[in-house]
N, C-alpha and C. Protein backbone atom coordinates (compact mmCIF):
# COMPACT_ATOMS: atom_id res chain seq x y z
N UNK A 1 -86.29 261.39 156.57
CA UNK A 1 -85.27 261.71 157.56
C UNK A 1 -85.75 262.90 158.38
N UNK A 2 -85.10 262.86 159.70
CA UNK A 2 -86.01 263.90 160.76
C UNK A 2 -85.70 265.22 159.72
N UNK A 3 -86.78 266.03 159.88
CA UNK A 3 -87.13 267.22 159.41
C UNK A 3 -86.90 267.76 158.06
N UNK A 4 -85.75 267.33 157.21
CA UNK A 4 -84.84 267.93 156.27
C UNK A 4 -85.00 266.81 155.24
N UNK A 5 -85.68 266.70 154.01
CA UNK A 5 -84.85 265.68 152.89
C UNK A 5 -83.51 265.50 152.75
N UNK A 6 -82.96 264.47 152.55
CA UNK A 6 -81.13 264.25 152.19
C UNK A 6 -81.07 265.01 150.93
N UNK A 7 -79.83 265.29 151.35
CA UNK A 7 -78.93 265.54 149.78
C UNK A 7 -78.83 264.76 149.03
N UNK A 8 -78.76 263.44 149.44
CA UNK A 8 -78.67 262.88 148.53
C UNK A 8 -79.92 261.72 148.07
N UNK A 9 -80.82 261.66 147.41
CA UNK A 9 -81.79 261.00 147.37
C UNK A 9 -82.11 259.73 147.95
N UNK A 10 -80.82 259.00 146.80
CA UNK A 10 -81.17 257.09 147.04
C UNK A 10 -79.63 256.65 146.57
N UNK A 11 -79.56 255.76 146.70
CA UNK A 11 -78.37 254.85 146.95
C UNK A 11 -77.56 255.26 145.25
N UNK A 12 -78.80 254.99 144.57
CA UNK A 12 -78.23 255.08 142.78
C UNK A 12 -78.07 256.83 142.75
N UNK A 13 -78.33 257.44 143.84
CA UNK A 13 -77.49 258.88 143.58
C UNK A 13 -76.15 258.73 143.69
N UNK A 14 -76.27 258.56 144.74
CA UNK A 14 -74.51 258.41 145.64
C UNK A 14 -74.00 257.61 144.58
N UNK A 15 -74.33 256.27 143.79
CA UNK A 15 -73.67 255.78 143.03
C UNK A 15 -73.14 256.63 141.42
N UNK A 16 -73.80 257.95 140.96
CA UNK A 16 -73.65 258.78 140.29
C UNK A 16 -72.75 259.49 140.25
N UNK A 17 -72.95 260.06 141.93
CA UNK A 17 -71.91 261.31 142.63
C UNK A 17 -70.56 260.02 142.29
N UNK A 18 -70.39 259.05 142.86
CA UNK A 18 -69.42 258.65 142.74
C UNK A 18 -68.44 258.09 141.46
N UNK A 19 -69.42 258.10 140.38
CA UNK A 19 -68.68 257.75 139.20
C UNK A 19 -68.22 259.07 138.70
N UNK A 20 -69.39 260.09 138.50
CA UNK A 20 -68.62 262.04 138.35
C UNK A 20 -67.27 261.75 139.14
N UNK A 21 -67.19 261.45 140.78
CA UNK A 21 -66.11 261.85 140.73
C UNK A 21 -65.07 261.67 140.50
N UNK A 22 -65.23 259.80 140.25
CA UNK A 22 -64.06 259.20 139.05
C UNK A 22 -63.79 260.05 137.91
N UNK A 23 -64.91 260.48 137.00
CA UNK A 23 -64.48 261.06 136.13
C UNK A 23 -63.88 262.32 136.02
N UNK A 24 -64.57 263.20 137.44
CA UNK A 24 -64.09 264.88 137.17
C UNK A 24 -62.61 264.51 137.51
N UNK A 25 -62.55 263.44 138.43
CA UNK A 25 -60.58 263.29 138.73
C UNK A 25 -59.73 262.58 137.72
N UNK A 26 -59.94 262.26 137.18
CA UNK A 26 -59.62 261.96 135.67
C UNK A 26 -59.19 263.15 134.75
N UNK A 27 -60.17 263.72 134.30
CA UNK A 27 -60.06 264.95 133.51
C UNK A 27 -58.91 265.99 134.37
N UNK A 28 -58.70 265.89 135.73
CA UNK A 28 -57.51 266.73 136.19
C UNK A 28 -56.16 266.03 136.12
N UNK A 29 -56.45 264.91 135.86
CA UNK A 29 -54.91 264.25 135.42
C UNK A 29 -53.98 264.98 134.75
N UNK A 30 -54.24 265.88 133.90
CA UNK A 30 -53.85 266.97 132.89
C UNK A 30 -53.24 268.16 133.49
N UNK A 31 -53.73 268.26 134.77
CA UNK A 31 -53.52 269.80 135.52
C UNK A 31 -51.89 269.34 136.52
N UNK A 32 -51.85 267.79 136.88
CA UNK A 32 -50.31 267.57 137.50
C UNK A 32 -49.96 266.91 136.33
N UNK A 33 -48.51 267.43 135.81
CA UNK A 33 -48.09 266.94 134.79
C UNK A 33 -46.67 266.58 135.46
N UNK A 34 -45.84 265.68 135.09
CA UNK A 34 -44.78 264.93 135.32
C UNK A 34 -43.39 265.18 134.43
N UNK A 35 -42.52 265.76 134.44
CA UNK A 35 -42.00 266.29 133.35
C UNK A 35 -40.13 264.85 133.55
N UNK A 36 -40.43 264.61 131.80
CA UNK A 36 -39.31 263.41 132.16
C UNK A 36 -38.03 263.72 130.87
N UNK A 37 -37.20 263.77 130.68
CA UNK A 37 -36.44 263.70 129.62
C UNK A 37 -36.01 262.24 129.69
N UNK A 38 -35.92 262.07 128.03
CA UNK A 38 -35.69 260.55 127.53
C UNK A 38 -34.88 260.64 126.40
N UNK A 39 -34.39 259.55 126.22
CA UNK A 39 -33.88 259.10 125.00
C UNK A 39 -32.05 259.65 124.82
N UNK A 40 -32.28 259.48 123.83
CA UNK A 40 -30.61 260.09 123.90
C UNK A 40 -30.42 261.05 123.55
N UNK A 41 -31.08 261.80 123.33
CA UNK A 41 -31.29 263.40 122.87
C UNK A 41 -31.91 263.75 124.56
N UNK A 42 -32.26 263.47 124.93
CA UNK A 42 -32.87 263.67 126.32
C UNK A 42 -34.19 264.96 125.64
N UNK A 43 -34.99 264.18 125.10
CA UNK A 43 -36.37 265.40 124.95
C UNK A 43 -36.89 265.26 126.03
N UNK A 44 -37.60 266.44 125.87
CA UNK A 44 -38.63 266.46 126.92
C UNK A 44 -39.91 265.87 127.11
N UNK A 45 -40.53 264.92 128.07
CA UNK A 45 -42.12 264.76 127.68
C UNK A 45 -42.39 265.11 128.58
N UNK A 46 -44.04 265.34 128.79
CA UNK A 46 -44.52 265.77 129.90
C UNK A 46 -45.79 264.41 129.75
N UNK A 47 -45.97 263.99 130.49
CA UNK A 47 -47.26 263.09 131.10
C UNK A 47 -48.04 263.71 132.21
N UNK A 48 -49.40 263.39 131.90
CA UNK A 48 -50.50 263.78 133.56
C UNK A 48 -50.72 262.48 133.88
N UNK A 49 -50.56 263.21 135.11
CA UNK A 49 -50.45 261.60 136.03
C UNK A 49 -51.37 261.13 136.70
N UNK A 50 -51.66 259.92 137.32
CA UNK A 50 -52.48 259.36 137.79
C UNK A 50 -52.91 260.17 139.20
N UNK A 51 -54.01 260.74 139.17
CA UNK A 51 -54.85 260.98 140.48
C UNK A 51 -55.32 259.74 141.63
N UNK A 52 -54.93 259.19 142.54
CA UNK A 52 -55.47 258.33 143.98
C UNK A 52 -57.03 258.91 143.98
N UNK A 53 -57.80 258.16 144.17
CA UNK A 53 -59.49 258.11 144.45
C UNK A 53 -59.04 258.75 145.90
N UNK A 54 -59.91 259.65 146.55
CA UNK A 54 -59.22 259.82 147.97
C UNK A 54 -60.67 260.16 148.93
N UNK A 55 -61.25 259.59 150.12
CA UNK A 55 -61.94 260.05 150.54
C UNK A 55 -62.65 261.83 150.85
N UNK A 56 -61.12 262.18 151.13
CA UNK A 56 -61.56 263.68 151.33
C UNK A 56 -61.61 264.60 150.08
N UNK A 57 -61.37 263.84 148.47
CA UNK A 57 -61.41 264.35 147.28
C UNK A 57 -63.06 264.07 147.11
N UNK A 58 -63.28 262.57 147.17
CA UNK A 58 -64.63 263.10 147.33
C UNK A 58 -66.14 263.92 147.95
N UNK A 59 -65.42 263.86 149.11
CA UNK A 59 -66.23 265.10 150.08
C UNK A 59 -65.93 266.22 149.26
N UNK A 60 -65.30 266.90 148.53
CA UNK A 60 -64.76 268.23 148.21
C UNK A 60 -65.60 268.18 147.13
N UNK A 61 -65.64 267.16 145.93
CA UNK A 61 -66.47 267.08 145.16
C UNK A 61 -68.54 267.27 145.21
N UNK A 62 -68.37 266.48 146.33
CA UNK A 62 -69.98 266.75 146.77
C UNK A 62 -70.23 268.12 147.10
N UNK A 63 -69.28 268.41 147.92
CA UNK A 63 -69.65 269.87 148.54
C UNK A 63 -69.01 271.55 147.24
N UNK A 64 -68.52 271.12 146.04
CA UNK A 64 -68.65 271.59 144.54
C UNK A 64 -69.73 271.36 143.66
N UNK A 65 -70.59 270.18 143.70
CA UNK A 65 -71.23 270.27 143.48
C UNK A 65 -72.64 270.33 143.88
N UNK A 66 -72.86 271.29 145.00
CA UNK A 66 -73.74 271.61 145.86
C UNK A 66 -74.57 270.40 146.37
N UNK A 67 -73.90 269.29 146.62
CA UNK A 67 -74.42 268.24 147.06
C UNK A 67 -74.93 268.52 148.55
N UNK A 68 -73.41 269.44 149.40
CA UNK A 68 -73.10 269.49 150.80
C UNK A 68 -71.96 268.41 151.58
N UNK A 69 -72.16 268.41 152.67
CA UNK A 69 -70.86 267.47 153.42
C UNK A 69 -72.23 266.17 152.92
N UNK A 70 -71.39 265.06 152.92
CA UNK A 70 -71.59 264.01 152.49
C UNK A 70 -71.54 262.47 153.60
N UNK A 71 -70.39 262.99 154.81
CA UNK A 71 -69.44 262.26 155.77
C UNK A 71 -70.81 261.73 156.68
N UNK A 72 -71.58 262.13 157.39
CA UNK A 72 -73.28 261.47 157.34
C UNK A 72 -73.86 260.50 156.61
N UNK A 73 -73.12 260.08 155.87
CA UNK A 73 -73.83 259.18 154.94
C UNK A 73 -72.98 257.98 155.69
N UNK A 74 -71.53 258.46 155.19
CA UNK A 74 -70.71 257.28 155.87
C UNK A 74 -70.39 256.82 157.46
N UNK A 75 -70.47 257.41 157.93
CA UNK A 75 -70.25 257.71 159.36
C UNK A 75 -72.30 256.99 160.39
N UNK A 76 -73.45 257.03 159.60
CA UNK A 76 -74.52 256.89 159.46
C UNK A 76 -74.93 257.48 160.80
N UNK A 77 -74.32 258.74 160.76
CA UNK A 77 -74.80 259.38 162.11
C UNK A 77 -76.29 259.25 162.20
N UNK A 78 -76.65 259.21 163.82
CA UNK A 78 -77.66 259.02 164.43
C UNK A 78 -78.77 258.24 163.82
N UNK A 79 -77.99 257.19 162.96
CA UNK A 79 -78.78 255.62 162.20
C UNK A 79 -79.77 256.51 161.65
N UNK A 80 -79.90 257.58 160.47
CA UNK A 80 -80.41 258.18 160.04
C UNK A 80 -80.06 257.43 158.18
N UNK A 81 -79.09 257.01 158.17
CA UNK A 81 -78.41 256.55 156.55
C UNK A 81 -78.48 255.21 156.59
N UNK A 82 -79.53 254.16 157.06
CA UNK A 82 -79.02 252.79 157.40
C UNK A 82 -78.87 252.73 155.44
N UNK A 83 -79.75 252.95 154.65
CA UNK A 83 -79.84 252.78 153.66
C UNK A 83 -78.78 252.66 152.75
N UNK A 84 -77.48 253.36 153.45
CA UNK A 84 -76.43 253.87 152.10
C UNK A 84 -75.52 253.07 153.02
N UNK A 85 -75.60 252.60 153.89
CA UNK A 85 -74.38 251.61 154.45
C UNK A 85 -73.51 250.65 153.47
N UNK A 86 -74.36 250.14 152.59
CA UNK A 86 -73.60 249.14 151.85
C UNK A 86 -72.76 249.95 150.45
N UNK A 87 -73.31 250.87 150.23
CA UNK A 87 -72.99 252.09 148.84
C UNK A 87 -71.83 252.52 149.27
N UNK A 88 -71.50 253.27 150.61
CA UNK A 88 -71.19 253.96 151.40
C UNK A 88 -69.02 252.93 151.73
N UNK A 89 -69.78 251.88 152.12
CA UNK A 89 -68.46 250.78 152.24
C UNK A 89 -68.13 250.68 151.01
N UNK A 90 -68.60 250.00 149.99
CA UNK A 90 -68.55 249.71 148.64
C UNK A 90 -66.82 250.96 148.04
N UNK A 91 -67.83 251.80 148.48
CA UNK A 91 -66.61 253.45 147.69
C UNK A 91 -65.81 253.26 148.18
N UNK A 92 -65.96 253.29 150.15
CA UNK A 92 -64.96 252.97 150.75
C UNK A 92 -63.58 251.99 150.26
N UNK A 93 -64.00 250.76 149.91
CA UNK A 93 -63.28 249.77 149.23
C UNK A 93 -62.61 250.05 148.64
N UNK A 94 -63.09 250.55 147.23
CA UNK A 94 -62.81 251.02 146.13
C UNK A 94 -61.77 252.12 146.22
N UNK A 95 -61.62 252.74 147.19
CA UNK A 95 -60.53 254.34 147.22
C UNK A 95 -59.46 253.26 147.76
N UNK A 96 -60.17 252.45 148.65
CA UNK A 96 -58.46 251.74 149.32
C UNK A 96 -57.89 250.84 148.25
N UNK A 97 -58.80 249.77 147.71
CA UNK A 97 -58.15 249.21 146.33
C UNK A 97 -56.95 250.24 145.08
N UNK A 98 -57.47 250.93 145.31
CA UNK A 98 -56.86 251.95 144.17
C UNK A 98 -55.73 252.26 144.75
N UNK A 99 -55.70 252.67 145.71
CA UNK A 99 -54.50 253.63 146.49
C UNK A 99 -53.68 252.56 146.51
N UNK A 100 -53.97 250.88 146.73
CA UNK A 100 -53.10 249.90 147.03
C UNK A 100 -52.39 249.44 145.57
N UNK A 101 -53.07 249.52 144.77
CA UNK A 101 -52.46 248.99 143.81
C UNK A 101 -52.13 249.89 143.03
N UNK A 102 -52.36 251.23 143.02
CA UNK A 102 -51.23 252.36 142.98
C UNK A 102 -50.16 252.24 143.44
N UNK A 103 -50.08 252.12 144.84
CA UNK A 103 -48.67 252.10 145.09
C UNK A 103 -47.95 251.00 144.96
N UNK A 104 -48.46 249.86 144.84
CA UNK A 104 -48.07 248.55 144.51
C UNK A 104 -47.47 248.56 142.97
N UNK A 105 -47.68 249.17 141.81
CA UNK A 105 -47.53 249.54 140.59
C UNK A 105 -47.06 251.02 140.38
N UNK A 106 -46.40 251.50 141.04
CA UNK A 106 -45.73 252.92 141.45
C UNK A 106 -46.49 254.05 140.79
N UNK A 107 -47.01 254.16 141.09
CA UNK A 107 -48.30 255.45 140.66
C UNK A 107 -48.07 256.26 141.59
N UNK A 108 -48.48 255.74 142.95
CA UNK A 108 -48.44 256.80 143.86
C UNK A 108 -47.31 255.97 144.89
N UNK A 109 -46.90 257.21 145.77
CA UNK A 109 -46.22 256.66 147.04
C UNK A 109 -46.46 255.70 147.44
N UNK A 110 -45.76 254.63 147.62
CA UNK A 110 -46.16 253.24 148.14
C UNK A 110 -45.89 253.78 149.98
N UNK A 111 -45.06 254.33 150.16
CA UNK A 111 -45.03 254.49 151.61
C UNK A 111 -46.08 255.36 152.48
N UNK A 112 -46.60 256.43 151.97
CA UNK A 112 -47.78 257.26 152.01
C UNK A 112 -48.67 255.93 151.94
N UNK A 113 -49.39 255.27 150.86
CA UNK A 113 -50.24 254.42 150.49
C UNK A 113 -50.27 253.45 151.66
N UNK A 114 -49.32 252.98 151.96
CA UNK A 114 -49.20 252.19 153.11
C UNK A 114 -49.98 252.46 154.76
N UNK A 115 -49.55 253.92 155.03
CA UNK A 115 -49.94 254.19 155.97
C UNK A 115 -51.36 254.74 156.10
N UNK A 116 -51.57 255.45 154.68
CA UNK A 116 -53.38 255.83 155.03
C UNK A 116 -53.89 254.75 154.83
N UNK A 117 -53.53 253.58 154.58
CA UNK A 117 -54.43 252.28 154.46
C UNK A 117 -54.17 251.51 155.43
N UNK A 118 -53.72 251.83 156.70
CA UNK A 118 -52.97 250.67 158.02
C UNK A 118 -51.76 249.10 157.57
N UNK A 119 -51.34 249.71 156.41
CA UNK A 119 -50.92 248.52 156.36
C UNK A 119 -49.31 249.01 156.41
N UNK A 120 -49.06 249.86 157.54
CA UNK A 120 -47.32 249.60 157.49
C UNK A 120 -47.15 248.19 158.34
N UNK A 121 -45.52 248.00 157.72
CA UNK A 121 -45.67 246.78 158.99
C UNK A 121 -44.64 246.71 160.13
N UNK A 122 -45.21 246.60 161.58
CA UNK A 122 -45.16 246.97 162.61
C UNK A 122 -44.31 245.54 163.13
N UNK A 123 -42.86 246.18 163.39
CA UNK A 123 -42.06 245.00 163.80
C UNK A 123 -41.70 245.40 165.45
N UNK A 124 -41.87 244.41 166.35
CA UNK A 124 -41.29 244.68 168.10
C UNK A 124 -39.75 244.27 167.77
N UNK A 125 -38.80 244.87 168.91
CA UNK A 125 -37.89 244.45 169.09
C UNK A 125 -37.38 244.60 170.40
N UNK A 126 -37.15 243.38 170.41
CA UNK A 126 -36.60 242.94 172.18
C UNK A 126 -35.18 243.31 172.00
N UNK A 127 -34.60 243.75 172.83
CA UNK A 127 -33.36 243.61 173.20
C UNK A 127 -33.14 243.41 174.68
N UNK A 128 -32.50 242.33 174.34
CA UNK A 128 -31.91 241.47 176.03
C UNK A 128 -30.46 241.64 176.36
N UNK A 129 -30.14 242.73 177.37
CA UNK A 129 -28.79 243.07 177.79
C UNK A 129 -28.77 242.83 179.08
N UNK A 130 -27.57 242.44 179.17
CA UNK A 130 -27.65 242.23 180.93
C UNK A 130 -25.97 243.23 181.04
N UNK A 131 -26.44 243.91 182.28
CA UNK A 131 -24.95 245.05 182.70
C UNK A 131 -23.90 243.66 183.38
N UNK A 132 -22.72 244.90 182.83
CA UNK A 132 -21.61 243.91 183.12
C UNK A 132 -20.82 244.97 184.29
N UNK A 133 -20.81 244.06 185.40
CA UNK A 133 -20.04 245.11 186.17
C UNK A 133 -18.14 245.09 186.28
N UNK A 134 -17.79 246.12 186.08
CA UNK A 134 -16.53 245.78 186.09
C UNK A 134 -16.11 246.55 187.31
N UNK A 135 -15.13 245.15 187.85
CA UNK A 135 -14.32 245.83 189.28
C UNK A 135 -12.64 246.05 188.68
N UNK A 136 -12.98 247.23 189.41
CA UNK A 136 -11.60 248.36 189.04
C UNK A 136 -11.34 248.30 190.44
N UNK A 137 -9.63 248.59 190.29
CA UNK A 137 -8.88 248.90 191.28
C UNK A 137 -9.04 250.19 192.37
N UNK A 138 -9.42 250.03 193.64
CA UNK A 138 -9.53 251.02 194.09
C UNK A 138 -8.38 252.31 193.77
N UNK A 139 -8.92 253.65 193.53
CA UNK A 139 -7.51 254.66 193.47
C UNK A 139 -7.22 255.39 194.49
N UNK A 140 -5.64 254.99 194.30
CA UNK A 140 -5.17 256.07 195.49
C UNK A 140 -4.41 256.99 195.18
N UNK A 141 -4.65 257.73 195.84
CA UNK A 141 -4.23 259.28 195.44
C UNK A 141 -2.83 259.62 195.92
């Protein structure tokens, strides 16, 4: 690549970076906890909850682990990354799969989920009025 080696080597890097960051987001499941009372005593539980795969979670991750910005890879600025194009979509996929069937299975916001994935759904509505004129009595004063 012009002047600079990548950050990221080869395709089976990026495929690395990307399972770490399945896993480091995993292990924070623990850090949002969900607090529910149940039963008929109403105890308390606490659950950690499911983390969304999220594009900009993984940029944050690369650039923690001194990888750097990463968004060059995907974006294949100046056809410098033809190589990681298919790696690159692949993740892509994969964050939107998740987020969908998160919210599809109430994990996460289904209405949030909806919209970072384009899938709200977009209804037109016509309305056909026609003015009605009403004749009033002239007034006299």
């Amino acid at each position: 690549m012009a002047g600079h080696p990548p950050n990221i080597k080869d395709t089976d890097h990026m495929k690395e970076l990307w399972s770490a960051y399945k896993s480091d987001l995993k292990s924070k499941e623990s850090d949002w906890v969900k607090i529910q009372y149940v039963g008929v005593k109403a105890d308390r539980v606490t659950d950690g909850v499911k983390l969304p795969y999220t594009f900009e979670g993984f940029k944050r991750y690369c650039w923690d682990e001194k990888i750097g910005c990463v968004e060059q890879y995907f974006t294949n600025q100046d056809g410098l990354y033809e190589k990681y194009i298919g790696i690159c979509s692949r993740i892509k996929n994969e964050i939107k799969e998740h987020q969908i069937i998160g919210g599809m299975n109430g994990f996460f916001n289904p209405s949030i989920t909806q919209r970072l994935n384009g899938l709200v759904d977009k209804k037109e509505t016509t309305i056909n009025a026609e003015p009605r004129v009403f004749n009033l009595p002239d007034q006299e004063d």
